[in-house]
Protein backbone atom coordinates (compact mmCIF):
# COMPACT_ATOMS: atom_id res chain seq x y z
CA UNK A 1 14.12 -2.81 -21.95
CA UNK A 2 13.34 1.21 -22.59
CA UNK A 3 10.22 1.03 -24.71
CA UNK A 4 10.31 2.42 -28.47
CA UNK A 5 8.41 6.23 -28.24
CA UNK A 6 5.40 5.72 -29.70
CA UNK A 7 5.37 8.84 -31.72
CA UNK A 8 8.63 9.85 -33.57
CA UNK A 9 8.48 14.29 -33.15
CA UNK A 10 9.71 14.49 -36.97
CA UNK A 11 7.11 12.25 -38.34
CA UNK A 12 5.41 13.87 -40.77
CA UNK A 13 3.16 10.82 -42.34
CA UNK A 14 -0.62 10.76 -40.99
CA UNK A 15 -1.00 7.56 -39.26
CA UNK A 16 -4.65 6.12 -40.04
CA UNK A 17 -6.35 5.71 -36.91
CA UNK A 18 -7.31 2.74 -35.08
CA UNK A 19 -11.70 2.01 -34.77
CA UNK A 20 -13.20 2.18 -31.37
CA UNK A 21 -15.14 -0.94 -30.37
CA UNK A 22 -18.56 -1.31 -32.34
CA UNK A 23 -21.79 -2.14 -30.40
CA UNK A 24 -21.76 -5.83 -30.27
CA UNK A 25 -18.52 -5.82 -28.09
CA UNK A 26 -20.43 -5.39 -25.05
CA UNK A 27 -19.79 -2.60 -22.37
CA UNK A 28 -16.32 -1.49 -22.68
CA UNK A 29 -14.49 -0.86 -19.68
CA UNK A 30 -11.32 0.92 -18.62
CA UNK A 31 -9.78 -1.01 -16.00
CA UNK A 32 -6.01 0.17 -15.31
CA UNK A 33 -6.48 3.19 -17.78
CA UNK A 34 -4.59 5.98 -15.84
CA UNK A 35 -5.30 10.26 -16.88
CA UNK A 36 -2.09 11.84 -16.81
CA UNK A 37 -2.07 15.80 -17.15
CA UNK A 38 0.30 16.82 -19.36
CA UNK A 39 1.86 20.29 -19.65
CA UNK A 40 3.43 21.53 -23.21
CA UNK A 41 5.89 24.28 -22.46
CA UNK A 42 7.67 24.47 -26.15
CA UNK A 43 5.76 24.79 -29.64
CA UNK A 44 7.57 21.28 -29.86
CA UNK A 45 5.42 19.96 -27.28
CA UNK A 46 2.62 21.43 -27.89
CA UNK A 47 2.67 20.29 -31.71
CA UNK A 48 3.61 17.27 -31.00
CA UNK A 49 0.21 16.65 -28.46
CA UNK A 50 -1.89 17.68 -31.50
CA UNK A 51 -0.13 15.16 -33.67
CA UNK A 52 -0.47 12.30 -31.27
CA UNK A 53 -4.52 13.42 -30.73
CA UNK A 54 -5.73 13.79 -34.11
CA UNK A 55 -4.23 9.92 -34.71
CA UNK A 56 -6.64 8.85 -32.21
CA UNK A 57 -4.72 5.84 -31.79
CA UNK A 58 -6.86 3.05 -29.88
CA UNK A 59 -5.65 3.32 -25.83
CA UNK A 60 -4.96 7.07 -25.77
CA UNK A 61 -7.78 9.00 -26.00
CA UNK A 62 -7.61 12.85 -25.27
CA UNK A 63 -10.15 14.08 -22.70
CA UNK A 64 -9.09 17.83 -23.24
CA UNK A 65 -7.77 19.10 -26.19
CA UNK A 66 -3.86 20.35 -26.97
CA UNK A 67 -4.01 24.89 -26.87
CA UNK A 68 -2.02 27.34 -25.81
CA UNK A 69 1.14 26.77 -24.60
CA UNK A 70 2.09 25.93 -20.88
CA UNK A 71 -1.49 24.90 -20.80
CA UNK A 72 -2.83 21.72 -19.63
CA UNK A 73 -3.63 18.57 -21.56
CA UNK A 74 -5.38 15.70 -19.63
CA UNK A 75 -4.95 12.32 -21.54
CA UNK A 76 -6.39 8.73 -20.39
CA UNK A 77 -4.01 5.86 -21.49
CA UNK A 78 -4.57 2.34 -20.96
CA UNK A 79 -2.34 -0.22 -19.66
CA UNK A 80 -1.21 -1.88 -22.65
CA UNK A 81 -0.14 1.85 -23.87
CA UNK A 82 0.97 3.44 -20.49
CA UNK A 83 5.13 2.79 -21.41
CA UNK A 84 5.15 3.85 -24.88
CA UNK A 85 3.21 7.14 -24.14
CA UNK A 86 5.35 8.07 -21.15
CA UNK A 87 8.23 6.76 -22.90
CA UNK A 88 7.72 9.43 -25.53
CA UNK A 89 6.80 12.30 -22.93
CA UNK A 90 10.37 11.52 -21.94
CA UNK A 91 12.14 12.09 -24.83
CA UNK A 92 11.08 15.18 -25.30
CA UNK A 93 10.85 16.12 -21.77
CA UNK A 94 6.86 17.04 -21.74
CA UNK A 95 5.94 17.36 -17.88
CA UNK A 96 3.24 15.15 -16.70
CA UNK A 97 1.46 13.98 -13.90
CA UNK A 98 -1.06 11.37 -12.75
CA UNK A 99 -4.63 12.88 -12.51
CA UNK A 100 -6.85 9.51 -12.34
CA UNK A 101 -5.73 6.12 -11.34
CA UNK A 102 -8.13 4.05 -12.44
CA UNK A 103 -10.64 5.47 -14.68
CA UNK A 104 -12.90 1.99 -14.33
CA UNK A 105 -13.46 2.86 -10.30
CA UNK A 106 -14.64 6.47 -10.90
CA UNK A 107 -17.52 4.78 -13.55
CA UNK A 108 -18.24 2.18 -11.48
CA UNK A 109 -18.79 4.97 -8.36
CA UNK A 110 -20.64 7.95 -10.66
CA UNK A 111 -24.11 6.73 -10.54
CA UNK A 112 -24.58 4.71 -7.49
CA UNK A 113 -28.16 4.56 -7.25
CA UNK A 114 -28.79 2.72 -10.54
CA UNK A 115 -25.33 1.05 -10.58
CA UNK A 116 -22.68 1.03 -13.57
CA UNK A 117 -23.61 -2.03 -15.34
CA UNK A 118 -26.20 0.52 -17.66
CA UNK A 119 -27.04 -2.01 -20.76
CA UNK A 120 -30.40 -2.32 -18.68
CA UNK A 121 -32.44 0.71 -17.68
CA UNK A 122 -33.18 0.42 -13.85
CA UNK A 123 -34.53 3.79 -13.54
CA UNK A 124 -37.69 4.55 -14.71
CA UNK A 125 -38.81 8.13 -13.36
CA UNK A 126 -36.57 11.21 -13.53
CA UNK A 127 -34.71 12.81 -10.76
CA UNK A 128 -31.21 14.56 -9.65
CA UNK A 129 -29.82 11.80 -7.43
CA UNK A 130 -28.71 9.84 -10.49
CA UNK A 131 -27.72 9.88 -14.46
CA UNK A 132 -30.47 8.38 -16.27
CA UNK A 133 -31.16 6.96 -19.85
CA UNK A 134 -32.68 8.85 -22.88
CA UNK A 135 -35.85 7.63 -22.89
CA UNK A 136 -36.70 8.56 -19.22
CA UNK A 137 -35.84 12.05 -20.17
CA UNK A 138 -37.98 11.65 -22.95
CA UNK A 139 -40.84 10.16 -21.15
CA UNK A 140 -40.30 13.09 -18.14
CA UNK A 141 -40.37 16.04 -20.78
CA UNK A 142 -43.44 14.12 -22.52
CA UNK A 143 -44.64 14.31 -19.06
CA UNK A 144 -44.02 17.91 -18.59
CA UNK A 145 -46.75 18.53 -21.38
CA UNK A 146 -48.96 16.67 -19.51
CA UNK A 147 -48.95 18.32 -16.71
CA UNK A 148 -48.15 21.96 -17.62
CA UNK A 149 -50.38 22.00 -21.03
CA UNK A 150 -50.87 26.04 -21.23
CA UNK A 151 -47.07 26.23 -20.67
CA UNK A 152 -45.32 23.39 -21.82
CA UNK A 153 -45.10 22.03 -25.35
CA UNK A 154 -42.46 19.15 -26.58
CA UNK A 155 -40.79 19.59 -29.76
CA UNK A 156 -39.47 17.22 -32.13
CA UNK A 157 -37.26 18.83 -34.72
CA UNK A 158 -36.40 15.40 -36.44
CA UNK A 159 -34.82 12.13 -35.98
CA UNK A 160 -31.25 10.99 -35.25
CA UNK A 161 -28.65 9.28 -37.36
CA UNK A 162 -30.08 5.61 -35.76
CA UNK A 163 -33.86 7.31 -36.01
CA UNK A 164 -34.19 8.25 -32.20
CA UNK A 165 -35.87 11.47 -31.87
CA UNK A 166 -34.52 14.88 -31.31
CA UNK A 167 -36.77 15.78 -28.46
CA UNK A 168 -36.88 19.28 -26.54
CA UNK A 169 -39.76 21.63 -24.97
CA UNK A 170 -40.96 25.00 -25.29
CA UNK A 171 -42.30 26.80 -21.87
CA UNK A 172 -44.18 29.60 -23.17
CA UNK A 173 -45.65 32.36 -20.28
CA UNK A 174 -46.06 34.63 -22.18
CA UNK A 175 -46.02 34.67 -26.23
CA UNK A 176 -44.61 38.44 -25.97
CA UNK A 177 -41.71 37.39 -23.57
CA UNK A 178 -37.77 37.58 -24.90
CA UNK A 179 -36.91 33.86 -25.06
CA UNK A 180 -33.83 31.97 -23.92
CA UNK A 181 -32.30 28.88 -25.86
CA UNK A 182 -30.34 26.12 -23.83
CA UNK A 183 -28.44 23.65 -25.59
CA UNK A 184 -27.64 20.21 -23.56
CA UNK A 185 -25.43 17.20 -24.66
CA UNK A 186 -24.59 17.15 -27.90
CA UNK A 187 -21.19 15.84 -26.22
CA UNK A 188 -22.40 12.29 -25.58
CA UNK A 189 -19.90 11.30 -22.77
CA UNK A 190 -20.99 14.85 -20.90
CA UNK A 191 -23.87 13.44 -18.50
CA UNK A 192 -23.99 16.31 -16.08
CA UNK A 193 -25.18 18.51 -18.98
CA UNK A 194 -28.39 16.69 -19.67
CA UNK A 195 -29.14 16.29 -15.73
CA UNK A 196 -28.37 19.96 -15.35
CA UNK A 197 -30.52 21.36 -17.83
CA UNK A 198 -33.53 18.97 -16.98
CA UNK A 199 -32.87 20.20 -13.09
CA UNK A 200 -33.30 23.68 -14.94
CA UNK A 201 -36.23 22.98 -16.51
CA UNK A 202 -37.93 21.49 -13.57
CA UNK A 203 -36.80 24.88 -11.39
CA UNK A 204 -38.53 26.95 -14.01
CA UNK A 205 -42.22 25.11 -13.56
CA UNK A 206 -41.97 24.07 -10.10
CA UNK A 207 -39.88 26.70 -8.20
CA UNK A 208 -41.00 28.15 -5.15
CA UNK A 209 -38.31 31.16 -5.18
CA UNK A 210 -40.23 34.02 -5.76
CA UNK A 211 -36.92 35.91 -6.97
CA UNK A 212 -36.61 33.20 -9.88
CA UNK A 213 -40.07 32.90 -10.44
CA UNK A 214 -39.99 36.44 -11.57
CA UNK A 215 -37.35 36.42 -13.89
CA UNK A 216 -37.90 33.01 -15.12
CA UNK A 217 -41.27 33.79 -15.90
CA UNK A 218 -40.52 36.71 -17.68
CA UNK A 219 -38.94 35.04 -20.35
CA UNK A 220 -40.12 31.92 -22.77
CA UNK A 221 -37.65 28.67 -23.14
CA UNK A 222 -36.20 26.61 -25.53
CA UNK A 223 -34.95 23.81 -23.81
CA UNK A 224 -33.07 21.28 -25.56
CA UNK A 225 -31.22 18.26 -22.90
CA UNK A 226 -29.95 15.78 -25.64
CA UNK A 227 -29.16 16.78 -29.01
CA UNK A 228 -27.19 13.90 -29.76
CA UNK A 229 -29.39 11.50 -28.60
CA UNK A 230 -27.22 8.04 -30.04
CA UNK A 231 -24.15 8.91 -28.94
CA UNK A 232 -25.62 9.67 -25.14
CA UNK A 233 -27.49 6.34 -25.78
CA UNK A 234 -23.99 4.56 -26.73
CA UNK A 235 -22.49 6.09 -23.42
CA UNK A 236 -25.14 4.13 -21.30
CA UNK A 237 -24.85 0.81 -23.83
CA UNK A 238 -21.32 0.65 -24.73
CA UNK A 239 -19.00 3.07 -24.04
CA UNK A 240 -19.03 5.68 -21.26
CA UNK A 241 -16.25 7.72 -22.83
CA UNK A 242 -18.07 7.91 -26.45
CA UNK A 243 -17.90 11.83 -27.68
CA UNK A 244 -19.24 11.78 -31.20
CA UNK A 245 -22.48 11.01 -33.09
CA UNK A 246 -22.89 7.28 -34.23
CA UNK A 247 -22.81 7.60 -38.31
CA UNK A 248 -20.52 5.60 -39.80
CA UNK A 249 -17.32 6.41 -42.08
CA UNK A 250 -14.33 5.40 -43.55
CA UNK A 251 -11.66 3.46 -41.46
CA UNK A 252 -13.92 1.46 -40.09
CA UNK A 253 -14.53 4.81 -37.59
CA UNK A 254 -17.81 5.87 -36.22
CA UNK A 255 -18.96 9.51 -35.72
CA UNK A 256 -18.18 12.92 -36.06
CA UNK A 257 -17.95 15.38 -33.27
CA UNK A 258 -21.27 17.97 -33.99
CA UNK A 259 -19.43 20.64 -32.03
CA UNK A 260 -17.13 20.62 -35.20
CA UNK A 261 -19.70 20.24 -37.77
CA UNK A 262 -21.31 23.74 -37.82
CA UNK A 263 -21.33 25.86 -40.89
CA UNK A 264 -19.75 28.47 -40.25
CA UNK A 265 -16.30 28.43 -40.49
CA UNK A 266 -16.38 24.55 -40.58
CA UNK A 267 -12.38 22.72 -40.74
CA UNK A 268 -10.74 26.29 -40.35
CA UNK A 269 -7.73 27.29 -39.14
CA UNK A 270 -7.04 23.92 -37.31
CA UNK A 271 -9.91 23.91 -35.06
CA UNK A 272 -11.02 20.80 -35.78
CA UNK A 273 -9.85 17.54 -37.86
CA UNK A 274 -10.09 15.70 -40.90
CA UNK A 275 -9.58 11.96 -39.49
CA UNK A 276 -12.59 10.04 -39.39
CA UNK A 277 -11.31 8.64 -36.60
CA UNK A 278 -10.43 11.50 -34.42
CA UNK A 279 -12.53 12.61 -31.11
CA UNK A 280 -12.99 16.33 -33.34
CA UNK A 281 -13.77 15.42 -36.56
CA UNK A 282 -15.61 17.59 -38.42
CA UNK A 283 -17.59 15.67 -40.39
CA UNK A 284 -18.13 15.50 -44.18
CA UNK A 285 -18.77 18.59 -44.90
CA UNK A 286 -20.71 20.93 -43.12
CA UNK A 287 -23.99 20.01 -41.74
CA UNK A 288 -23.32 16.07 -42.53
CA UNK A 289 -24.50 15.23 -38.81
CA UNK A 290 -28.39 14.95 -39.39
CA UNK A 291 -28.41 15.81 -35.41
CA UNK A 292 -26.88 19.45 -36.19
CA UNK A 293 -28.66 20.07 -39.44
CA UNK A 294 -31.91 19.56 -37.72
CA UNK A 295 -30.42 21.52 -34.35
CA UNK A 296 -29.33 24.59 -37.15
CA UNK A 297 -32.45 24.62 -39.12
CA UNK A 298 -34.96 24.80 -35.75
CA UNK A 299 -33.17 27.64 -34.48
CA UNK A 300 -33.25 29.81 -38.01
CA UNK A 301 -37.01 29.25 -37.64
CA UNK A 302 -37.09 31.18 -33.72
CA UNK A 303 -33.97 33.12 -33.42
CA UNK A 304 -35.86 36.05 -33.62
CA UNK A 305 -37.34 34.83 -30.13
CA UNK A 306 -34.58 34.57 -28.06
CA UNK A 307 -31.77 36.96 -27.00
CA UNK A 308 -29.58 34.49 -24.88
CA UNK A 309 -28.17 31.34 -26.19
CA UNK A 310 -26.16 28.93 -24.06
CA UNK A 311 -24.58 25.44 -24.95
CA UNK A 312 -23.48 23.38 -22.14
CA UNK A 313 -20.51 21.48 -21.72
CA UNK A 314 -18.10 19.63 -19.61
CA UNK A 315 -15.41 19.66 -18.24
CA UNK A 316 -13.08 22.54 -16.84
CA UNK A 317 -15.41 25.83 -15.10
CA UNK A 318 -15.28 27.85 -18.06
CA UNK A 319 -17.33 30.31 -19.41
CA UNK A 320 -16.61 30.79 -22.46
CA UNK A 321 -17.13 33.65 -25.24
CA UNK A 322 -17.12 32.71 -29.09
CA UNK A 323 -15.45 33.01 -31.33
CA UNK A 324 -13.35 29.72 -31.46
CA UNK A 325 -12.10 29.78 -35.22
CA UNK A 326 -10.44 33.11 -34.21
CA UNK A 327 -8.49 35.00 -31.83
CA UNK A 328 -10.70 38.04 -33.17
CA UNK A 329 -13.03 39.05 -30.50
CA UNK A 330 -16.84 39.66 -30.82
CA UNK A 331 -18.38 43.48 -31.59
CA UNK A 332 -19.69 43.03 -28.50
CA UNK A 333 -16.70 41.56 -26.67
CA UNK A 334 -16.50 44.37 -23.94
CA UNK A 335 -19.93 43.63 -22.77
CA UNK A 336 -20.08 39.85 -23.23
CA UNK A 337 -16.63 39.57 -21.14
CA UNK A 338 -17.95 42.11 -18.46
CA UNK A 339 -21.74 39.89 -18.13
CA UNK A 340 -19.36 36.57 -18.06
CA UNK A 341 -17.63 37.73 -14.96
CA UNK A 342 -20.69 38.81 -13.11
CA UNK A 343 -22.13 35.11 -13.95
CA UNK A 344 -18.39 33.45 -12.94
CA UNK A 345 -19.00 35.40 -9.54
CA UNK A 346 -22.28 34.58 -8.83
CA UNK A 347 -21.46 30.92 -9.63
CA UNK A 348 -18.40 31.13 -7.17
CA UNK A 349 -21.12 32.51 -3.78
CA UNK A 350 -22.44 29.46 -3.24
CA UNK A 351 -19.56 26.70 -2.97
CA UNK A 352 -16.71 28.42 -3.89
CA UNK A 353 -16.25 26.55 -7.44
CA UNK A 354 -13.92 29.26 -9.67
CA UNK A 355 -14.95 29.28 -13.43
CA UNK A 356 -12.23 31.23 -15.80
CA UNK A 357 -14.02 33.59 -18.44
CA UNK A 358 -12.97 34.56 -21.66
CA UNK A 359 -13.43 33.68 -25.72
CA UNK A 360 -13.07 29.81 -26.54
CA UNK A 361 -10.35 30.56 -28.94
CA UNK A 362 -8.30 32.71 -25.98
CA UNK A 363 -9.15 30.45 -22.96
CA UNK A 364 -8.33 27.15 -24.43
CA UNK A 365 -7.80 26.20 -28.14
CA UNK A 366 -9.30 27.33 -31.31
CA UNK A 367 -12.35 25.13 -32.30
CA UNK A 368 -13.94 25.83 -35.44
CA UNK A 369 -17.50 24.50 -36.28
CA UNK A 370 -18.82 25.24 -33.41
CA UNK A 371 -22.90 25.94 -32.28
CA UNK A 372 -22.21 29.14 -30.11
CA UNK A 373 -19.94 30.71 -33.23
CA UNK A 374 -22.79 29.89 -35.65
CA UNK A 375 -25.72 31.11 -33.51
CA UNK A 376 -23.58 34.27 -32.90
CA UNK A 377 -22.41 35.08 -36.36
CA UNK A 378 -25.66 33.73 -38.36
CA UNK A 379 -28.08 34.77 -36.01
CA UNK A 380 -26.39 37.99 -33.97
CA UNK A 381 -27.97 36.67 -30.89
CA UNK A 382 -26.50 39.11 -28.58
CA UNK A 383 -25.01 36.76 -25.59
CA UNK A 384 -24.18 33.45 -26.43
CA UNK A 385 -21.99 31.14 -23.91
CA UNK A 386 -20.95 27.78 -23.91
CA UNK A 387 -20.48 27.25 -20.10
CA UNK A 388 -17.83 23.82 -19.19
CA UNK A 389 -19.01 22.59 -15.81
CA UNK A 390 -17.56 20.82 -13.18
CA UNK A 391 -14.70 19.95 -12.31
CA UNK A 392 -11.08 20.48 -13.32
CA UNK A 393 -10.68 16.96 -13.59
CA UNK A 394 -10.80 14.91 -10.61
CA UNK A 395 -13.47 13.05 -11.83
CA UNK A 396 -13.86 14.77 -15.16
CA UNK A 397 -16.67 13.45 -17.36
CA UNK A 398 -17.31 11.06 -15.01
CA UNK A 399 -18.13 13.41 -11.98
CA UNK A 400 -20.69 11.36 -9.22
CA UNK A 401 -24.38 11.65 -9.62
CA UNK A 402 -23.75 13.21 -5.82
CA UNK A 403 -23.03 16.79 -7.76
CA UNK A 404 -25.54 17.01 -9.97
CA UNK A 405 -27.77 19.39 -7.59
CA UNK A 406 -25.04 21.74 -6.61
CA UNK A 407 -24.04 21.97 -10.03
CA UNK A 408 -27.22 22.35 -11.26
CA UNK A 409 -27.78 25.44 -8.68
CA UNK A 410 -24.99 27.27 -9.27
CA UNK A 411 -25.84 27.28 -12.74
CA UNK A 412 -28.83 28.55 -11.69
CA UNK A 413 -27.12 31.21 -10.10
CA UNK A 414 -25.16 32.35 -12.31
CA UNK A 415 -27.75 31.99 -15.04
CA UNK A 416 -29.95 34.75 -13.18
CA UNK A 417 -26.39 36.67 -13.21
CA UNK A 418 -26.46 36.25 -17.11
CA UNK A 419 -30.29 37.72 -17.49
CA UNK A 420 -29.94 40.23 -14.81
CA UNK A 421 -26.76 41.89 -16.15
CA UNK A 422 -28.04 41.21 -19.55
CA UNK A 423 -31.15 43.44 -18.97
CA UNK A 424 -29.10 46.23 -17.18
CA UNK A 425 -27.29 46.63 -20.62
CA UNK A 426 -30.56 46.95 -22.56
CA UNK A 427 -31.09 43.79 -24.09
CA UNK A 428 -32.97 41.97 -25.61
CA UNK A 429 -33.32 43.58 -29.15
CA UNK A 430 -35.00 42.77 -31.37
CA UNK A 431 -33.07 40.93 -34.14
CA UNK A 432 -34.29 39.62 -37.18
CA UNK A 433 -33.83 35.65 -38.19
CA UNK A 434 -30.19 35.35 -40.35
């Protein structure tokens, strides 16, 4: 028998979302839960995606978000909600395809060296050759202090929702340099950001490329790898596809997504949602996420030191401009879009990978709330980026440990790109604290 669409296009009622599994439920895994990528090539489509993802009904769970039309949606499903989805794709003859077969084989294969099973923490020192838990990052940036003590100095802006801290470093070599401010992980499900930006770190102390050296030493760092420290802790505990922070609201729902919970411009123009229970909620109100309050109010106290901000993401190769509450483009657009394209090029010499430039709003969806469109508009830091890293969803969030080096150096790469280019326009100014 044909299965009953899930979703009825003229339904107009909101549909109170269903809880994702709570802590005690053990490990959660995805066996049989399929990606398809979906392509919405009517308004119809394309509003009916957005309907279906801000439900966040239990089994379908939206790994990229619904935008512009004829652009492409990647949804995991599970078994027990594979006919009813497809079943409605049918009826209103959205075009799909299968992108992942089995999203339990690609977790169980991303970080071979300490194994999937991650309730216990098998790794105890930091490298690149595997994803690792918060508290060996912790320990390794603790560490970094140690060892560098005229350079290196750990910062603790406050404590998490579940009281974990909120632990980054400063690298200072020189109090007079320009400063740049990387932001890692405040997705929780996005591992290659925090291995990336500690790969960065360790490049900056320990290189021996005397073309880095120079410019990394000509600048001071704010270096941030997990600013949403219990939701990456939840990814390694309980569920590997967790997004959001861990505090608790109504519905029985957990978490709000603190890329959404910015002040500036916070709930607007439907970049972001109301549902508790949705993957984007925006909290609240603004600021509600402890995590991004604490994130906000560090950077008002030293965003007169730094001229380059960058949040890092996955997935998709995208480098990407704010603003994403609005198709308006920056005052500096021109320049921002012209220093984007030298990075995406240097990015592309060393393996080929293509990232697509251009303002989050234009590129993919709008997304209000956002870190990069506060630091921007609050602060006027001059570039800000969020880069998306690999890949363009083969594996996903759940790319293999095996990638973390050459994504980590053509970051690199194209981060020298950013600074490079950046200088040849004649920044950094100076710019006063918003």
């Amino acid at each position: 028998m044909k299965a009953i669409p899930l979703f009825s296009v003229a339904c107009a009622v909101l549909i109170v979302g269903v809880a994702l599994p709570t802590p005690e439920e053990g490990y959660k895994r995805y066996d049989g839960h399929k990606v398809y990528r979906v392509t919405a090539s009517t308004r119809e489509h394309l509003n009916l995606l957005k309907f279906i993802e801000d439900q966040a009904k239990e089994g379908i769970l939206f790994w990229t978000s619904a935008g512009a039309l004829n652009s492409d949606v990647d949804v995991m499903v599970s078994p027990e909600r594979e006919d009813e989805i497809l079943s409605t794709f049918e009826s209103v003859g959205i075009s799909y395809k299968t992108l992942i077969e089995d999203v339990q084989t690609l977790v169980e294969n991303e970080n071979p060296e300490i194994g999937w099973s991650l309730r216990a923490d098998e790794a105890t020192s930091l490298n690149w050759t595997a994803y690792h838990r918060l508290d060996v990052i912790y320990n390794w940036l603790d560490e970094l202090a140690e060892t560098y003590p005229d350079l290196v100095e750990v910062i603790v802006i406050g404590n998490s929702y579940e009281g974990r801290l909120i632990k980054g470093i400063k690298i200072t070599f020189d109090e007079d340099n320009p400063g740049i401010f990387i932001e890692g992980g405040i997705h929780a499900r996005e591992w290659i950001t925090p291995a990336t930006v500690t790969y960065l770190t360790n490049e900056i102390l320990t290189s021996t490329n005397d073309a880095f050296n120079l410019i990394a030493r000509a600048h001071n760092w704010f270096i941030f790898p997990s600013t949403n420290p219990d939701g990456y802790e939840y990814t390694h505990t309980t569920n590997r596809m967790w997004r959001k922070t861990r505090q608790p609201y109504d519905n029985d729902c957990w978490g709000a997504d603190p890329n959404r919970n910015w002040d500036y411009y916070w709930l607007a123009n439907g970049g972001a949602s109301n549902n508790s229970c949705s993957e984007t909620y925006a909290g609240s109100e603004p600021f509600s996420e402890v995590e991004v309050k604490a994130l906000a109010d560090y950077i008002a106290t030293v965003s007169d030191k730094f001229y380059i901000y960058l949040s890092i993401h996955s997935y998709s190769q995208l480098i990407l401009l704010p603003y994403g509450y609005t198709y308006d483009h920056l005052d500096n657009y021109e320049e921002a879009m012209h220093v984007g394209e030298i990075a995406a090029a240097a990015l592309a010499r060393r393996y080929g990978t293509e990232y697509i430039v251009g303002s989050t709003a234009e590129a993919i969806y709008v997304a209000s709330g956002s870190s990069t469109d506060y630091v921007k508009a609050i602060h006027k830091t001059p570039i800000v980026y969020c880069y998306e890293f690999r890949d363009t969803g083969t594996y996903g969030f759940l790319l293999p440990a095996e990638q973390i080096i050459p994504n980590s150096l053509e970051f690199i790469d194209s981060l020298i790109a950013v600074i490079g280019e950046t200088r040849n326009l004649g920044y950094p100014e100076i710019h006063t604290i918003g």
